[in-house]
Protein backbone atom coordinates (compact mmCIF):
# COMPACT_ATOMS: atom_id res chain seq x y z
CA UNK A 1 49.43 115.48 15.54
CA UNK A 2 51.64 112.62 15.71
CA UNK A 3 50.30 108.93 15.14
CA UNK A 4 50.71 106.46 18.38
CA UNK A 5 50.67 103.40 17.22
CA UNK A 6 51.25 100.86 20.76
CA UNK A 7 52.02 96.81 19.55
CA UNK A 8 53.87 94.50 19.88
CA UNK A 9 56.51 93.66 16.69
CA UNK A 10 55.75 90.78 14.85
CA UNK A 11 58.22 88.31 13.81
CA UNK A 12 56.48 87.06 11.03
CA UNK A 13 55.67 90.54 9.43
CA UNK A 14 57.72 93.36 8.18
CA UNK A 15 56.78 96.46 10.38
CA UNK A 16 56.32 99.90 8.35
CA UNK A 17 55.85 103.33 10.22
CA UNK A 18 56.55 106.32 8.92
CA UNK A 19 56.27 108.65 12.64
CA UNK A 20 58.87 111.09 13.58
CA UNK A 21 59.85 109.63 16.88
CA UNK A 22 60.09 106.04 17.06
CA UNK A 23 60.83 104.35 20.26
CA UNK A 24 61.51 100.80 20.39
CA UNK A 25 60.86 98.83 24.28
CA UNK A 26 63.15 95.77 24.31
CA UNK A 27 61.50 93.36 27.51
CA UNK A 28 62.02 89.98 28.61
CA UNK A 29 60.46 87.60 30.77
CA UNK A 30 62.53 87.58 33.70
CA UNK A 31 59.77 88.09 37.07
CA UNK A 32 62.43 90.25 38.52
CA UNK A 33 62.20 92.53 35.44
CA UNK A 34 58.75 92.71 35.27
CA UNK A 35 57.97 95.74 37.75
CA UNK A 36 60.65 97.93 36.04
CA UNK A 37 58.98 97.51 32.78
CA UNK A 38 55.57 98.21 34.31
CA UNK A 39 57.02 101.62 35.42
CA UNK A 40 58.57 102.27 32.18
CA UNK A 41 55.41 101.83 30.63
CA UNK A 42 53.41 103.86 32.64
CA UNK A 43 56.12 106.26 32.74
CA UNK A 44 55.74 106.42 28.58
CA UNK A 45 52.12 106.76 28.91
CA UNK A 46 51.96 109.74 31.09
CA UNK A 47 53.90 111.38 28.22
CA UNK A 48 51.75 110.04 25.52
CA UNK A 49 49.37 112.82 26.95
CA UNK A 50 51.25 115.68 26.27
CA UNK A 51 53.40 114.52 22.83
CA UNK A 52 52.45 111.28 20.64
CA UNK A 53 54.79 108.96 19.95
CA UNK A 54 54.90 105.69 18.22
CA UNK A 55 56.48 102.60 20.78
CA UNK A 56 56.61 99.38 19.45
CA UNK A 57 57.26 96.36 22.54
CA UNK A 58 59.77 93.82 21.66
CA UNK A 59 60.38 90.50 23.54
CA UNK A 60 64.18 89.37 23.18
CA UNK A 61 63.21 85.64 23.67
CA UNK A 62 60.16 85.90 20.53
CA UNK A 63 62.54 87.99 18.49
CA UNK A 64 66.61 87.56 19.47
CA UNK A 65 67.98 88.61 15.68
CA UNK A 66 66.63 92.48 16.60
CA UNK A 67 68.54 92.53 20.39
CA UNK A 68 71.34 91.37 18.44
CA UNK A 69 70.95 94.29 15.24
CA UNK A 70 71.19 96.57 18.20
CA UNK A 71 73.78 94.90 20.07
CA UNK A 72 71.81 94.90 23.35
CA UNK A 73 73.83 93.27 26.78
CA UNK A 74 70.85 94.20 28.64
CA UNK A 75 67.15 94.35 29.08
CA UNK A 76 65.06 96.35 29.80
CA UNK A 77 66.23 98.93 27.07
CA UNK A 78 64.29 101.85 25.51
CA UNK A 79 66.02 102.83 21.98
CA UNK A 80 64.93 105.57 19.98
CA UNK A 81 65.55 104.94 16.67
CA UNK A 82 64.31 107.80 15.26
CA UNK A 83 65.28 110.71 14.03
CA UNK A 84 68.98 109.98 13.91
CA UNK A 85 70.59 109.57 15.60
CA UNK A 86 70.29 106.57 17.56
CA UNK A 87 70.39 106.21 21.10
CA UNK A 88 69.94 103.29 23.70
CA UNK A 89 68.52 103.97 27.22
CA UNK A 90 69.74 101.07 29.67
CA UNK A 91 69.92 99.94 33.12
CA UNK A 92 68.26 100.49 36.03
CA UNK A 93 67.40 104.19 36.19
CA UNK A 94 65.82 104.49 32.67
CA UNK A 95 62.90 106.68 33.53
CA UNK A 96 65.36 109.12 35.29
CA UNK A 97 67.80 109.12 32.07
CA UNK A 98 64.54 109.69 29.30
CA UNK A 99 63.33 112.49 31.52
CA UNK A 100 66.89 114.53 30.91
CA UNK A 101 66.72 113.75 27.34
CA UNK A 102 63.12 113.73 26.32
CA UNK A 103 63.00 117.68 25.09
CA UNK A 104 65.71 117.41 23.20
CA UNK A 105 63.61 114.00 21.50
CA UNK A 106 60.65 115.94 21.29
CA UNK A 107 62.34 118.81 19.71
CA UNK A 108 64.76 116.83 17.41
CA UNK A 109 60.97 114.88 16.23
CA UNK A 110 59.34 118.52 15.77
CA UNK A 111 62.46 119.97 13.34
CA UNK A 112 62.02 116.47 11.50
CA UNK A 113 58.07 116.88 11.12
CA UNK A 114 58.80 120.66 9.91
CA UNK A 115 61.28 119.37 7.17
CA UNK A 116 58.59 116.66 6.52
CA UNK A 117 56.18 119.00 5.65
CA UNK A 118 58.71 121.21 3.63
CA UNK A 119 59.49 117.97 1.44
CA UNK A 120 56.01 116.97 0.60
CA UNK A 121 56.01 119.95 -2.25
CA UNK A 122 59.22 118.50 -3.64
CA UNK A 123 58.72 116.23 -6.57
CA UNK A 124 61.54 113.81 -7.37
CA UNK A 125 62.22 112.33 -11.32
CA UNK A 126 59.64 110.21 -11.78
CA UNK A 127 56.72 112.40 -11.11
CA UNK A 128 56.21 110.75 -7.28
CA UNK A 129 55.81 112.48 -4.13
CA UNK A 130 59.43 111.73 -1.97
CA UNK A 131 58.27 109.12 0.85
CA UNK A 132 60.34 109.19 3.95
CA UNK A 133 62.20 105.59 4.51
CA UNK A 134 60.65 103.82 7.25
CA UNK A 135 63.09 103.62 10.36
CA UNK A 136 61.40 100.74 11.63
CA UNK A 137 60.69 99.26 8.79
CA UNK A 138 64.36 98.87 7.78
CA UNK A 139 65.25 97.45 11.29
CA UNK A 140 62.78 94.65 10.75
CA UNK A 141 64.75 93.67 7.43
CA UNK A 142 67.94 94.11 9.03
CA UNK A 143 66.35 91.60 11.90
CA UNK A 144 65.07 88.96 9.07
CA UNK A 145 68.37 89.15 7.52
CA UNK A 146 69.94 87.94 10.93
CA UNK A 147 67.30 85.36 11.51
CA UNK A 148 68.35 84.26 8.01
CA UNK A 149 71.78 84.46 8.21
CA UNK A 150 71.68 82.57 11.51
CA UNK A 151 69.15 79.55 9.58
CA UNK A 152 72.29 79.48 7.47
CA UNK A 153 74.64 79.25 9.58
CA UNK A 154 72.79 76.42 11.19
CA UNK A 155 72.14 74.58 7.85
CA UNK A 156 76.12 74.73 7.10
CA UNK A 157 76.59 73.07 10.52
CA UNK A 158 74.05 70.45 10.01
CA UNK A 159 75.46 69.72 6.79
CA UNK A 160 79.18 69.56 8.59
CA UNK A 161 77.47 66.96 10.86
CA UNK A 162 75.79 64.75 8.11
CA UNK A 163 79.55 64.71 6.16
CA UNK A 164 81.09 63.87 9.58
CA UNK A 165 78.45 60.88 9.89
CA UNK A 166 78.46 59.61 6.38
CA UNK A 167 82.42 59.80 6.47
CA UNK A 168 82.15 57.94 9.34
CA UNK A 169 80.24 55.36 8.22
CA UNK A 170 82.53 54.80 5.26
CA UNK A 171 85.73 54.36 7.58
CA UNK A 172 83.36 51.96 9.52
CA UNK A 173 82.17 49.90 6.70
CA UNK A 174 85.84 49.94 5.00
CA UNK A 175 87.08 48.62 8.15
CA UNK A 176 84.70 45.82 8.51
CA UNK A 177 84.68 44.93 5.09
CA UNK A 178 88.56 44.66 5.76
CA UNK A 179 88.06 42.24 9.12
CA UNK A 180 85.72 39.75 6.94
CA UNK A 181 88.44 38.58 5.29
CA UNK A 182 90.14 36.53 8.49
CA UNK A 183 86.90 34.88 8.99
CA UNK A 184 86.07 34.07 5.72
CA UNK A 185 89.93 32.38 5.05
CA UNK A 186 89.43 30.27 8.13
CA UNK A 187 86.32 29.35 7.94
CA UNK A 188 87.02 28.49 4.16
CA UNK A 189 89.84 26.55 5.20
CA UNK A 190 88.56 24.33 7.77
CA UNK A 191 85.44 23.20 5.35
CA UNK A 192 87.74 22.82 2.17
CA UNK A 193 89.71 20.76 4.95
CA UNK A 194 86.56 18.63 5.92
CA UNK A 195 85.23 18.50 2.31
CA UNK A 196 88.58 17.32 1.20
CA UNK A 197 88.78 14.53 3.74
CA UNK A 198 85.10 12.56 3.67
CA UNK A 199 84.64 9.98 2.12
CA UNK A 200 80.42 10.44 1.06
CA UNK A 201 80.66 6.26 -0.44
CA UNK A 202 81.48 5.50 3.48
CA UNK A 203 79.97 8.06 5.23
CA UNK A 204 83.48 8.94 6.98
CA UNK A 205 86.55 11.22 6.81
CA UNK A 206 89.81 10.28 5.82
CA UNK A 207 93.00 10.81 7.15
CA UNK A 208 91.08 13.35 9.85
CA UNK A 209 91.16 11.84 13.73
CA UNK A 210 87.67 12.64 15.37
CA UNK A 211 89.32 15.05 17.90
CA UNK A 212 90.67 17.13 14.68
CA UNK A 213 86.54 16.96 13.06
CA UNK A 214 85.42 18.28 16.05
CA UNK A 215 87.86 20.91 16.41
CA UNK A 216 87.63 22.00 12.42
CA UNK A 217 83.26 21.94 12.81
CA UNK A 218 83.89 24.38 15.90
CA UNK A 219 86.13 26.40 13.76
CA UNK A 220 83.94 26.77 10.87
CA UNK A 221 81.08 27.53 13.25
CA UNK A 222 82.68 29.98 15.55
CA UNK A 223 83.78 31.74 11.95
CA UNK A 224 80.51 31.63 11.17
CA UNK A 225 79.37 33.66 14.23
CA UNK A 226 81.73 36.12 13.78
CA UNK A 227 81.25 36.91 10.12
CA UNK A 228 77.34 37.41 11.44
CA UNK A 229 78.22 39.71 14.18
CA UNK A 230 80.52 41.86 11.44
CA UNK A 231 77.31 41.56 9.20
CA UNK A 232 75.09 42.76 11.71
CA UNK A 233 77.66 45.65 12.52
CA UNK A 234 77.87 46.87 9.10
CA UNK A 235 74.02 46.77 9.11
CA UNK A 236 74.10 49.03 12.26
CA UNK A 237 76.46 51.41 11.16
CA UNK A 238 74.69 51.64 7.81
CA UNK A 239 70.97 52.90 10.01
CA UNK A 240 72.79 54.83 12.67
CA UNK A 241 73.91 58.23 13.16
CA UNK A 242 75.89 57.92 15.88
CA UNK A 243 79.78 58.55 15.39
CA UNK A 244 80.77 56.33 17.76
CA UNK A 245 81.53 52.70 18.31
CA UNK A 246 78.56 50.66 20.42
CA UNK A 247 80.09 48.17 22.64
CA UNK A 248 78.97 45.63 25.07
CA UNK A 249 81.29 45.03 27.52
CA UNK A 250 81.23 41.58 30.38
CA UNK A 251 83.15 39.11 32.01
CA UNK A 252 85.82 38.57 28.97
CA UNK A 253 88.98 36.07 30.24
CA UNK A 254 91.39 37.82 27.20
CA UNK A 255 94.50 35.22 27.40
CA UNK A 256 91.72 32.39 25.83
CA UNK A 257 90.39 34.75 23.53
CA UNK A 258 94.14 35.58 21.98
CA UNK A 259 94.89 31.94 22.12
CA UNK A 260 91.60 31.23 20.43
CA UNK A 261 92.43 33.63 17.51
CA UNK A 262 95.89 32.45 16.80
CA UNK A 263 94.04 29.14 16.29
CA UNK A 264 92.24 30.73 13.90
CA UNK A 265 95.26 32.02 12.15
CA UNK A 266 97.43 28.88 12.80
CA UNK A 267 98.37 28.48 8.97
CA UNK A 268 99.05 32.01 8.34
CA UNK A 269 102.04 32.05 10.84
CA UNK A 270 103.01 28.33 9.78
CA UNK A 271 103.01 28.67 6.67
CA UNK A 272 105.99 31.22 7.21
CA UNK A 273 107.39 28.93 9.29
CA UNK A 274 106.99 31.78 12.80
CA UNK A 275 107.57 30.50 16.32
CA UNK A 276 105.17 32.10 18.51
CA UNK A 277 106.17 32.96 22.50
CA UNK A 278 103.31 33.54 24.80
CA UNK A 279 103.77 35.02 28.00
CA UNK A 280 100.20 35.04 29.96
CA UNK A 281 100.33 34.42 33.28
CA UNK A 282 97.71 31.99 34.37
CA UNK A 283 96.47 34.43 37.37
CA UNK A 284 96.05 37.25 34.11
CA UNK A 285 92.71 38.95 35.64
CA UNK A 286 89.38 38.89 33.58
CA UNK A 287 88.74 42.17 31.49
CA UNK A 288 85.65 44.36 31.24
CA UNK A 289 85.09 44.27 27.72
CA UNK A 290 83.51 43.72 24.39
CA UNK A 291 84.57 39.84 23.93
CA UNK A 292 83.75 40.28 19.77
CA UNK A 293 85.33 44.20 19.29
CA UNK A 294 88.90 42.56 21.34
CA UNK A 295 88.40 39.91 18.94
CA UNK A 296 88.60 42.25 16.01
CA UNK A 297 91.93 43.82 18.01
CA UNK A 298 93.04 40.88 17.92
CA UNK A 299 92.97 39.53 14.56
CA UNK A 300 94.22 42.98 13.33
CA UNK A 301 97.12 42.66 15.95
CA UNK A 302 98.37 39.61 15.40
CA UNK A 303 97.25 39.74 11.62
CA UNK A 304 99.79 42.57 10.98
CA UNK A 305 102.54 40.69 13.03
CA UNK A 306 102.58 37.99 11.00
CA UNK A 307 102.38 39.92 7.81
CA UNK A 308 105.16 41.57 8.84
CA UNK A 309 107.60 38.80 10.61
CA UNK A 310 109.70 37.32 7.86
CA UNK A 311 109.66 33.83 7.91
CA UNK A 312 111.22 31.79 10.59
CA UNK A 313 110.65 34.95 12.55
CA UNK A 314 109.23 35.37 16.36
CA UNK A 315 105.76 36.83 16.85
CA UNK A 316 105.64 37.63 20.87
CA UNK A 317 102.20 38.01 23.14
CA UNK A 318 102.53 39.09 26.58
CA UNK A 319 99.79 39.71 29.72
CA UNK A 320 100.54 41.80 32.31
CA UNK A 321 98.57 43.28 35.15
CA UNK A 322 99.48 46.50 35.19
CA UNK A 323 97.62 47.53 38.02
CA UNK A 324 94.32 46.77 40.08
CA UNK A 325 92.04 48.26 37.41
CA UNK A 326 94.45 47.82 34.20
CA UNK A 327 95.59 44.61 32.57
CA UNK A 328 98.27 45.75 30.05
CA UNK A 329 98.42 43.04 26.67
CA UNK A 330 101.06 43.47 24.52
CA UNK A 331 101.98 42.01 20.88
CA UNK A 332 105.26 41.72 19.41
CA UNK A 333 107.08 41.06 16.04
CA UNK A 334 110.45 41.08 14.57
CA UNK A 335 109.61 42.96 11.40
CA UNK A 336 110.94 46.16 10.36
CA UNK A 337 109.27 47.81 12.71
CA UNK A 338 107.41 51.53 13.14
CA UNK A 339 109.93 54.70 12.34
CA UNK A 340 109.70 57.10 15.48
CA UNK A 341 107.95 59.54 13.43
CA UNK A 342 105.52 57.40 12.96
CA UNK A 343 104.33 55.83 15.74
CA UNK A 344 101.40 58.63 16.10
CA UNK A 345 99.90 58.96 12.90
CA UNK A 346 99.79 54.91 12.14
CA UNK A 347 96.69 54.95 13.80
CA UNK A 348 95.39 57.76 11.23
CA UNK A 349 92.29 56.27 9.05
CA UNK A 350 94.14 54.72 5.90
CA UNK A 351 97.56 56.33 6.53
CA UNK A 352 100.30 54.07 5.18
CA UNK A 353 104.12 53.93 5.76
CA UNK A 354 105.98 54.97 3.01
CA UNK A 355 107.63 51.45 2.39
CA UNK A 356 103.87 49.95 2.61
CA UNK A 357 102.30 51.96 -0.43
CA UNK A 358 102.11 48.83 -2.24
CA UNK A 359 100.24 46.57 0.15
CA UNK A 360 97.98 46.50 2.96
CA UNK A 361 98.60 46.86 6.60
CA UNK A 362 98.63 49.25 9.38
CA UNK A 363 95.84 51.64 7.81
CA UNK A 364 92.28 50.46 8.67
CA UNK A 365 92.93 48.17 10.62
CA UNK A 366 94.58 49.87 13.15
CA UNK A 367 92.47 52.94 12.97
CA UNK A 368 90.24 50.63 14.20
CA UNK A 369 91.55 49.15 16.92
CA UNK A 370 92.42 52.80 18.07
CA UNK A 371 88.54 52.97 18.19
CA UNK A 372 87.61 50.31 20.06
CA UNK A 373 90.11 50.18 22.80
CA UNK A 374 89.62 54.32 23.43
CA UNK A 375 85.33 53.15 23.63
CA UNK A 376 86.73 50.78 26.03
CA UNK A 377 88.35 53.74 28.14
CA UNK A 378 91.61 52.28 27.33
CA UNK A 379 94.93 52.90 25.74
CA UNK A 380 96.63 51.50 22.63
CA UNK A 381 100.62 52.67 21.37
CA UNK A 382 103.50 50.63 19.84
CA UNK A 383 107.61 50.30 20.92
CA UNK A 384 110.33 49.79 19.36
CA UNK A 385 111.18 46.20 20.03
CA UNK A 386 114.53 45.01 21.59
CA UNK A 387 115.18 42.41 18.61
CA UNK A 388 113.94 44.74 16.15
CA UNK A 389 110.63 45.00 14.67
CA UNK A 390 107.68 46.71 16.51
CA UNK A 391 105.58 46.38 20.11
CA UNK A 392 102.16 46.86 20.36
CA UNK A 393 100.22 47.43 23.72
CA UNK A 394 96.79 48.00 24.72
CA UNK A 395 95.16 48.66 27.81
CA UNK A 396 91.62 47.48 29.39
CA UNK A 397 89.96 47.91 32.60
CA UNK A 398 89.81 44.64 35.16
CA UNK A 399 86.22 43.41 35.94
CA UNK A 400 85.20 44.24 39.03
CA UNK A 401 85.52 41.28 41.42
């Protein structure tokens, strides 16, 4: 007689059998599957009186890897797996399909059993009786080698994520270890400036009117701020594992916050002797946005312009309110200008122009700014400018009135 051996496959443990006709039930736990199953069973039972069998239940949500070593679309399935060769039982009229081909199962597991028997005289090399290779048992490797193989594949993709993260972090870092420099010049400048002009035997600065003390203390201190916030932003990026920029946008009136950066950066551009135009039109809207990331914008911006202006040259800023929810601000130069070819991949992290290999400028910085105006749901390209050298724009929503 035939061993019947009824369980359930475990997903922990290898499963070894060694019965001429294996049948493997694949289930699931859909409610609307459940009486079909129930009828397969007892269908399987009934014949369990007349011929035993070994059937071995398998639930597809405990144990996916073996629905997917058999390449199962649907469930219920009965699959015999053995003798060879295989074949899958599907749909909804299983019972009427295994009652067509269950003599020629029983028959194919009888002429198996006979040649069974035949081989247990047989004696191969080493002196040991010839065991018959588990069906079953093989599947179940098979299975753990999918479940492996799948662990794998989700270890390569974690790792994919962490190198995506810690890349990210670098290009993060680099570019705010890039933006503390503008702070740290001004805010240099304005105490060298103060330290240079007081007097400590009179208790008073020289050759500095009070209006001018104030304004160079408010410098210094604003500076201060801002080198914090860029400290505190480095910190963040350096415990987070997000990949994206945090912002936090409010009422932001951008016109004083450019004219309040090329303060900042008054000596740079006079030092090179540029005339600056500004063209912001007093009714300019207030913008929905992160009043310190603009700032950084900003600074890069106009940083780049003047870098770039020769001296005597014209750096242009512009406002425009391009339409109920847009205001459009745009920053000019009359530099050489960005190459048409160009104009893309300037906003690439750390790509350089050709004739800038040698120097800074338009790598991190504007990478950067890329990032913060797309968190802000906005737009950022450069134009050609009409007196040469190069255009850039940005976009940023209006505050809601």
């Amino acid at each position: 007689m035939l061993k019947h051996d009824s369980m359930q496959v475990s997903q922990d443990q290898p499963i070894y059998s060694e019965a001429p006709l294996q049948l493997l039930l694949f289930v699931d736990g859909r409610p609307k599957s459940k009486q079909q199953v129930q009828r397969i069973r007892a269908y399987l039972k009934d014949l369990q009186a007349e011929y035993n069998f070994e059937l071995q239940i398998i639930d597809v949500g405990q144990q996916p890897y073996l629905a997917e070593h058999f390449k199962l679309v649907a469930t219920p399935a009965l699959i015999k797996i053995h003798p060879e060769p295989r074949q899958i039982l599907a749909g909804s009229n299983i019972i009427t399909q295994l009652k067509n081909l269950w003599p020629r199962w029983q028959a194919a597991a009888d002429t198996y059993a006979k040649l069974q028997e035949d081989l247990q005289e047989r004696v191969d090399d080493n002196g040991r009786v010839a065991q018959p290779q588990s069906t079953i048992n093989s599947v179940a490797v098979s299975a753990e080698l999918l479940r492996l193989s799948d662990e794998i594949f989700n270890l390569k993709q974690e790792k994919e994520k962490l190198i995506e993260q810690l890349q990210f972090k670098d290009r993060v870092i680099a570019m705010l270890v890039h933006d503390l420099r503008n702070p740290l010049t001004a805010a240099a400048i304005a105490i060298e400036t103060l330290q240079s002009n007081y007097n400590p035997d009179i208790g008073q600065f020289q050759r500095l009117k009070p209006a001018l003390v104030v304004n160079l203390l408010k410098q210094a201190r604003t500076q201060a701020k801002t080198i914090d916030k860029m400290i505190a932003d480095l910190l963040q990026v350096g415990r987070g594992t997000d990949t994206e920029l945090i912002i936090v946008p409010q009422k932001t009136e951008i016109g004083l916050l450019c004219l309040e950066v090329l303060e900042e950066l008054r000596d740079r551009y006079t030092t090179k002797v540029q005339k600056v135009e500004t063209d912001i039109p007093q009714d300019l809207p207030s913008v929905y946005a992160d009043p310190e990331r603009i700032r950084q914008v900003l600074i890069n911006l106009l940083d780049n312009a003047i870098k770039y202006t020769p001296e005597g040259g014209t750096i242009s800023i512009a406002g425009l309110h391009r339409t109920t929810q847009k205001v459009q601000f745009s920053i000019g130069d009359t530099g050489p200008g960005i190459p048409n070819d160009n104009r893309e991949r300037i906003f690439e992290n750390h790509y350089r122009l050709e004739r800038d290999e040698a120097k800074e400028g338009y790598g991190i910085g504007l990478s950067l700014c890329q990032r913060i105006i797309r968190a802000h749901y906005g737009q950022i390209w450069v134009d050609s400018n009409p007196h040469g050298g190069a255009w850039f724009h940005f976009t940023l929503p209006v505050y809601p009135s």
